[in-house]
N, C-alpha and C. Protein backbone atom coordinates (compact mmCIF):
# COMPACT_ATOMS: atom_id res chain seq x y z
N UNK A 1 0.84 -1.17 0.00
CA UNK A 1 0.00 0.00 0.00
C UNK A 1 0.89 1.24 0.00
N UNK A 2 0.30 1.99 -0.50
CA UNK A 2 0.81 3.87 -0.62
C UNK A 2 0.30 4.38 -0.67
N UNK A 3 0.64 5.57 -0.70
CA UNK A 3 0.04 7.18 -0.80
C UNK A 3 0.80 7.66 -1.63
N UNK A 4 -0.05 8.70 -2.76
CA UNK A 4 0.71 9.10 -3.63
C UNK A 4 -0.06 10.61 -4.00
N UNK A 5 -0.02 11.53 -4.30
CA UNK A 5 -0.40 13.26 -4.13
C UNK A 5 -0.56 13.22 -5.53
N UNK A 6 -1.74 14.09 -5.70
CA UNK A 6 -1.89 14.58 -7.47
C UNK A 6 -0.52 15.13 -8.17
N UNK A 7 -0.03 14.46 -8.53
CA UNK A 7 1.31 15.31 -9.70
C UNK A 7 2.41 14.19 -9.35
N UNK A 8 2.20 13.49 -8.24
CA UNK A 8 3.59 12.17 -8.15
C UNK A 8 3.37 11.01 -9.21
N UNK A 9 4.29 10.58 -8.57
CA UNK A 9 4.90 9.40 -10.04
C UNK A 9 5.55 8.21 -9.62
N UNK A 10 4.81 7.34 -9.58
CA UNK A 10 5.46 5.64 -8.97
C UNK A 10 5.28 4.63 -10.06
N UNK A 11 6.29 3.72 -10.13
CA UNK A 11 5.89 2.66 -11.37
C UNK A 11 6.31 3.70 -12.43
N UNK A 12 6.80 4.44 -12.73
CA UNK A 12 6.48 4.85 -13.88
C UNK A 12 5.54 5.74 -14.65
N UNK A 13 4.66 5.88 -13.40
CA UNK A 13 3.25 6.22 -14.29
C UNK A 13 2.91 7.91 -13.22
N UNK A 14 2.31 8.20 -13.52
CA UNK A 14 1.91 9.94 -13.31
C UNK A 14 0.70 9.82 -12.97
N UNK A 15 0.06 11.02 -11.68
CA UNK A 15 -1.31 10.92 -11.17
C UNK A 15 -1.41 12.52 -12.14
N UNK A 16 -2.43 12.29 -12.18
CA UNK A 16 -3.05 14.04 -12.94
C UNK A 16 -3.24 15.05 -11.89
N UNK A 17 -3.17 15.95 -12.16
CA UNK A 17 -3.33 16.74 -11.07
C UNK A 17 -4.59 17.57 -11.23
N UNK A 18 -5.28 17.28 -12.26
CA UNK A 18 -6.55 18.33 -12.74
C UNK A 18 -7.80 16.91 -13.03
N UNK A 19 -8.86 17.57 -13.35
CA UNK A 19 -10.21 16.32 -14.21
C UNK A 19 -10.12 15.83 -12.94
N UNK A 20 -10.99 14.78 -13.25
CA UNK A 20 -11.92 13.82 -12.52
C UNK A 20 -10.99 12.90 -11.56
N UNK A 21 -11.12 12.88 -10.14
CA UNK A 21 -10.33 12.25 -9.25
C UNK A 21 -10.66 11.01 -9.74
N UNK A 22 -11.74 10.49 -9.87
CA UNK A 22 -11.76 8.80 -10.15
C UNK A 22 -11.08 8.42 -11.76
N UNK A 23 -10.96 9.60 -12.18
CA UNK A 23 -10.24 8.99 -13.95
C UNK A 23 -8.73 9.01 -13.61
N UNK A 24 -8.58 10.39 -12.85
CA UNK A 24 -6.56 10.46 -12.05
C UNK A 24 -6.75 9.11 -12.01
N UNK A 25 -7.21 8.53 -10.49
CA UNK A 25 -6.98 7.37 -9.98
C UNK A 25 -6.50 5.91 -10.74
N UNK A 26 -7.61 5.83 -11.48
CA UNK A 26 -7.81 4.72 -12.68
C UNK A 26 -7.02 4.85 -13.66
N UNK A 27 -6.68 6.28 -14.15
CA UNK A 27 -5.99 6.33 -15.19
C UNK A 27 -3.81 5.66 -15.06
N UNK A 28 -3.93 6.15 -13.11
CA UNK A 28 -2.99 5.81 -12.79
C UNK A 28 -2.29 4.39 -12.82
N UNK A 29 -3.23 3.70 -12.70
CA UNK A 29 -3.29 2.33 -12.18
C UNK A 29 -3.04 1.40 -13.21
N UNK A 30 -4.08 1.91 -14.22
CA UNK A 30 -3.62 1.07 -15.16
C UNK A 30 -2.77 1.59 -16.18
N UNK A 31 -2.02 2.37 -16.05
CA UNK A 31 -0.53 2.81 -16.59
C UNK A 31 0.77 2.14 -15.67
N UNK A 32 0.33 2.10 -14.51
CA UNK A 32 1.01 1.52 -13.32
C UNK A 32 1.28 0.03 -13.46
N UNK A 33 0.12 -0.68 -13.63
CA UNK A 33 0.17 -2.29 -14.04
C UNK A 33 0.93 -2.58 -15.42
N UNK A 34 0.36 -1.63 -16.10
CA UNK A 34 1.10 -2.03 -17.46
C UNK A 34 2.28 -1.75 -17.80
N UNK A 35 2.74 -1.12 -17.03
CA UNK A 35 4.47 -0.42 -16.83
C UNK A 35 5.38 -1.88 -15.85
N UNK A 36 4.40 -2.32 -14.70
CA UNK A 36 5.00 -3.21 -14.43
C UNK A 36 5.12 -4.92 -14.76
N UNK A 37 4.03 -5.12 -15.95
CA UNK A 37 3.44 -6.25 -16.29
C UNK A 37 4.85 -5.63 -17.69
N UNK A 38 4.83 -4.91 -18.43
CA UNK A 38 5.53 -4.39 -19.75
C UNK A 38 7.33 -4.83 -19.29
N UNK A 39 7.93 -4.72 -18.19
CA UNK A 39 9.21 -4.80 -17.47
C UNK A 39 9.33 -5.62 -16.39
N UNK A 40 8.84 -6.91 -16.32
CA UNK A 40 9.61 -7.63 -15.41
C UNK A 40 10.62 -7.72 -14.60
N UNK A 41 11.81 -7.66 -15.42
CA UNK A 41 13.10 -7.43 -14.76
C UNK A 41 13.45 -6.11 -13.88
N UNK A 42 12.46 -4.81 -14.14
CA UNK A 42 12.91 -4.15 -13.36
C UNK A 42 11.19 -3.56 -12.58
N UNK A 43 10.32 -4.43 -12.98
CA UNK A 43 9.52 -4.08 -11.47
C UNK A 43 9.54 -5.00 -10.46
N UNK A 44 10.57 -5.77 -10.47
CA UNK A 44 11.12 -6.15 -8.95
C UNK A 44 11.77 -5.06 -8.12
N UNK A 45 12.80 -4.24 -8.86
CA UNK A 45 13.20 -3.09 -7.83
C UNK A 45 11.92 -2.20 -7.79
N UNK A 46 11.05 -1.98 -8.67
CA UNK A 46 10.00 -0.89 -8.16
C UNK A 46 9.21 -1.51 -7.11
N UNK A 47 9.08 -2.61 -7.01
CA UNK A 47 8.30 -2.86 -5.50
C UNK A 47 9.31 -3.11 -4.79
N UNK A 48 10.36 -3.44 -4.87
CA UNK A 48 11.39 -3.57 -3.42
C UNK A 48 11.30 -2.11 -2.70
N UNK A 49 10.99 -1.17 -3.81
CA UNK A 49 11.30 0.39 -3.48
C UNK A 49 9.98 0.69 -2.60
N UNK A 50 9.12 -0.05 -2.81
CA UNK A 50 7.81 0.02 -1.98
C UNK A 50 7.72 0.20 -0.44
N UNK A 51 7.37 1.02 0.52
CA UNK A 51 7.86 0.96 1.82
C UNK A 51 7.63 -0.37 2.59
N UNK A 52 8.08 -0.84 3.74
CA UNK A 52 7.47 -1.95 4.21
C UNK A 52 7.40 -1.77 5.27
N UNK A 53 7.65 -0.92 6.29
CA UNK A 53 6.97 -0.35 7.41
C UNK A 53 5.93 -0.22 7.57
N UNK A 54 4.94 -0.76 8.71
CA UNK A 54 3.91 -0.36 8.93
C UNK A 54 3.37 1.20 8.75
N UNK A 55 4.59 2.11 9.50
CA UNK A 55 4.49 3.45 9.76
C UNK A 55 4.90 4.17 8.62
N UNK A 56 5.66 3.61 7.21
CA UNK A 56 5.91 4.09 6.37
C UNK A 56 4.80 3.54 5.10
N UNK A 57 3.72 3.09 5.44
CA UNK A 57 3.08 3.21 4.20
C UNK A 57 1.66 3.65 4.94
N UNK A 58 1.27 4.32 5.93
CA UNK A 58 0.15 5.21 6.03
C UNK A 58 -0.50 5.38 5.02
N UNK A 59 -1.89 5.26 5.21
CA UNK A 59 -3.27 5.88 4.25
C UNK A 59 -3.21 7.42 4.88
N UNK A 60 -4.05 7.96 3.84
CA UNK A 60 -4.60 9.16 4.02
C UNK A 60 -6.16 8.60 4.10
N UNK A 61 -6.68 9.30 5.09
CA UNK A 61 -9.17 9.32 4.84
C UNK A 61 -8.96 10.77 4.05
N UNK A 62 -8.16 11.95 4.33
CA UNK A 62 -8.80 12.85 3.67
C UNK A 62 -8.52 12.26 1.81
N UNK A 63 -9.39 13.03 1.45
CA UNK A 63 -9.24 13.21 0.06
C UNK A 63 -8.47 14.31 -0.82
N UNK A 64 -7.71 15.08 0.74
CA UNK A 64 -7.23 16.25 0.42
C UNK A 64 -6.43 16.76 1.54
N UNK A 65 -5.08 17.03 1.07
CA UNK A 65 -4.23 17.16 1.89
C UNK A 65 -4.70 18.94 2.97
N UNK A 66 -3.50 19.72 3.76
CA UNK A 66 -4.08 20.42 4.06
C UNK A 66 -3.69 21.73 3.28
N UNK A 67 -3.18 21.56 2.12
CA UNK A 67 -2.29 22.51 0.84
C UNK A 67 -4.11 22.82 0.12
N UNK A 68 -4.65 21.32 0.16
CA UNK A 68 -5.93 21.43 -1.35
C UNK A 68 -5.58 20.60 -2.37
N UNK A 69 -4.43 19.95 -2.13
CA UNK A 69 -3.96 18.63 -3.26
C UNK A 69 -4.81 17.24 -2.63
N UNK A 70 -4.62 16.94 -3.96
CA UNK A 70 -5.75 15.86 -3.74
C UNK A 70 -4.43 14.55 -3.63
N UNK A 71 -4.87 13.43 -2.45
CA UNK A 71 -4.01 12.39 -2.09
C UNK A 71 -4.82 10.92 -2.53
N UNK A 72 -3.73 9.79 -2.76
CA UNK A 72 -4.77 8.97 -3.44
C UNK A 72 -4.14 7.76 -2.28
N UNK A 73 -4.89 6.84 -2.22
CA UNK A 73 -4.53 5.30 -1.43
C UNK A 73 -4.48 4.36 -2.47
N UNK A 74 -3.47 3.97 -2.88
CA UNK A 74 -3.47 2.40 -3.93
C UNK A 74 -2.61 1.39 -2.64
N UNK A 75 -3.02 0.54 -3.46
CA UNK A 75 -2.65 -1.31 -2.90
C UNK A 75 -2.05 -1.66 -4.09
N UNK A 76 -0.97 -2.51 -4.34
CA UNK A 76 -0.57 -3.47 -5.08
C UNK A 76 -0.05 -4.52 -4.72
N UNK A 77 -0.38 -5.87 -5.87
CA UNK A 77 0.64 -6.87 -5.07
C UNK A 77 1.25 -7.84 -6.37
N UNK A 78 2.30 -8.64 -5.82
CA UNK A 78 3.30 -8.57 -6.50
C UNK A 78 2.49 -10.53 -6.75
N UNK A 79 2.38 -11.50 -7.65
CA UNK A 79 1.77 -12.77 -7.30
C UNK A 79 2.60 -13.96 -8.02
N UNK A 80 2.99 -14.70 -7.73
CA UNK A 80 3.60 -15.65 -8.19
C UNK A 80 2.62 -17.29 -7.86
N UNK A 81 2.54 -18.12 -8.78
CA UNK A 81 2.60 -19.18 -9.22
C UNK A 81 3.18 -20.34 -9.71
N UNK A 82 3.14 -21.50 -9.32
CA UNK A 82 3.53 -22.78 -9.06
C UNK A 82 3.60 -23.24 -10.80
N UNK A 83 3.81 -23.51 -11.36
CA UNK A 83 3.10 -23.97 -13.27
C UNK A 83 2.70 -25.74 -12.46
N UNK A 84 2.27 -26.30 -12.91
CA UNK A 84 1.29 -27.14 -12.92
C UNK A 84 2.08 -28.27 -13.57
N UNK A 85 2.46 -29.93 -13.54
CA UNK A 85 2.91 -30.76 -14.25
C UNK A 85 2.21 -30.80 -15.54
N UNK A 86 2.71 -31.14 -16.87
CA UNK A 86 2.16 -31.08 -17.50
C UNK A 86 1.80 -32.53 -17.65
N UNK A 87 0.86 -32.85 -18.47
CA UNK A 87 0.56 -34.14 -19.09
C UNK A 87 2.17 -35.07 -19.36
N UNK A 88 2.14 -33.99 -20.70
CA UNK A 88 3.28 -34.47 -21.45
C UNK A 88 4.69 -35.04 -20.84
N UNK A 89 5.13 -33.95 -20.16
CA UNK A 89 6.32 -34.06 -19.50
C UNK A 89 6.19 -35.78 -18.26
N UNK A 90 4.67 -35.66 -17.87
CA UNK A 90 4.53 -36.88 -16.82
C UNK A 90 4.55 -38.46 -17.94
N UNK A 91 3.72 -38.27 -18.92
CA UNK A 91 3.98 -39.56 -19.74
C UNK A 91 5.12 -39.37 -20.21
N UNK A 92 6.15 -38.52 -20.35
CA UNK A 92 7.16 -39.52 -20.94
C UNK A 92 8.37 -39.90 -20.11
N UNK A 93 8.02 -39.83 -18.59
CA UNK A 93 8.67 -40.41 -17.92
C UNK A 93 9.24 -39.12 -17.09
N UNK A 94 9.19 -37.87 -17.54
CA UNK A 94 9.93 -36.78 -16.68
C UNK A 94 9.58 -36.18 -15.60
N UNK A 95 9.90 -36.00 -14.88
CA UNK A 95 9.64 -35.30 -13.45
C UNK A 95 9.01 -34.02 -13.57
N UNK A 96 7.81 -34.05 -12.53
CA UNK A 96 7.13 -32.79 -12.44
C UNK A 96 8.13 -31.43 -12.26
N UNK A 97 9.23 -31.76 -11.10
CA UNK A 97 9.80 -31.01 -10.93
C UNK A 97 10.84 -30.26 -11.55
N UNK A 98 11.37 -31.00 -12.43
CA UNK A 98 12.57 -30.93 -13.39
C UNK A 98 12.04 -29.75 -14.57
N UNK A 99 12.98 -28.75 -14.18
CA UNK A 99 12.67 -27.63 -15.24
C UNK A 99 13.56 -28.03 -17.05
N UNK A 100 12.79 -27.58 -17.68
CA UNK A 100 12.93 -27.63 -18.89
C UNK A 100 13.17 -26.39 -19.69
């Protein structure tokens, strides 16, 4: 989780600072995913860069700092998966585990 202020920039991607708070938001996000889904190899350091302190990743409730900038709350998470034996690899005698 983070906090990020109209005009910052994480992942790659830019919050708007003007228009519609729910299009900023959305518009962020999925520039955000696709920046990190687009670079593998280096959105591992953009979430290592992610805080991991309890006390360092605070929400904001306001919707607005006390300047009049608007503050946003995102979540992301990072997901990994097991791949599955295949058929193939099991009939012809090879180990589920044995990478190929």
């Amino acid at each position: 989780m983070f906090q990020l202020k109209a005009g910052g920039t994480r992942f790659a991607a830019h919050v708007a600072t003007g228009g519609d708070p729910h299009d900023a938001a959305l518009n962020f996000i999925t520039q955000a995913i696709s920046n990190l889904n687009g670079s593998p190899a280096s959105a591992t350091s953009m979430f290592d860069a992610l805080p991991q302190a309890d006390n360092l990743s605070e929400l904001a409730l306001p919707a607005v700092d006390t300047n009049g900038t608007r503050v946003y709350n995102f979540a992301v998470a990072r997901v990994g998966y097991a791949r599955a034996p295949s058929a193939n690899r099991l009939a012809d005698g090879g180990s589920a585990s044995r990478a190929r």
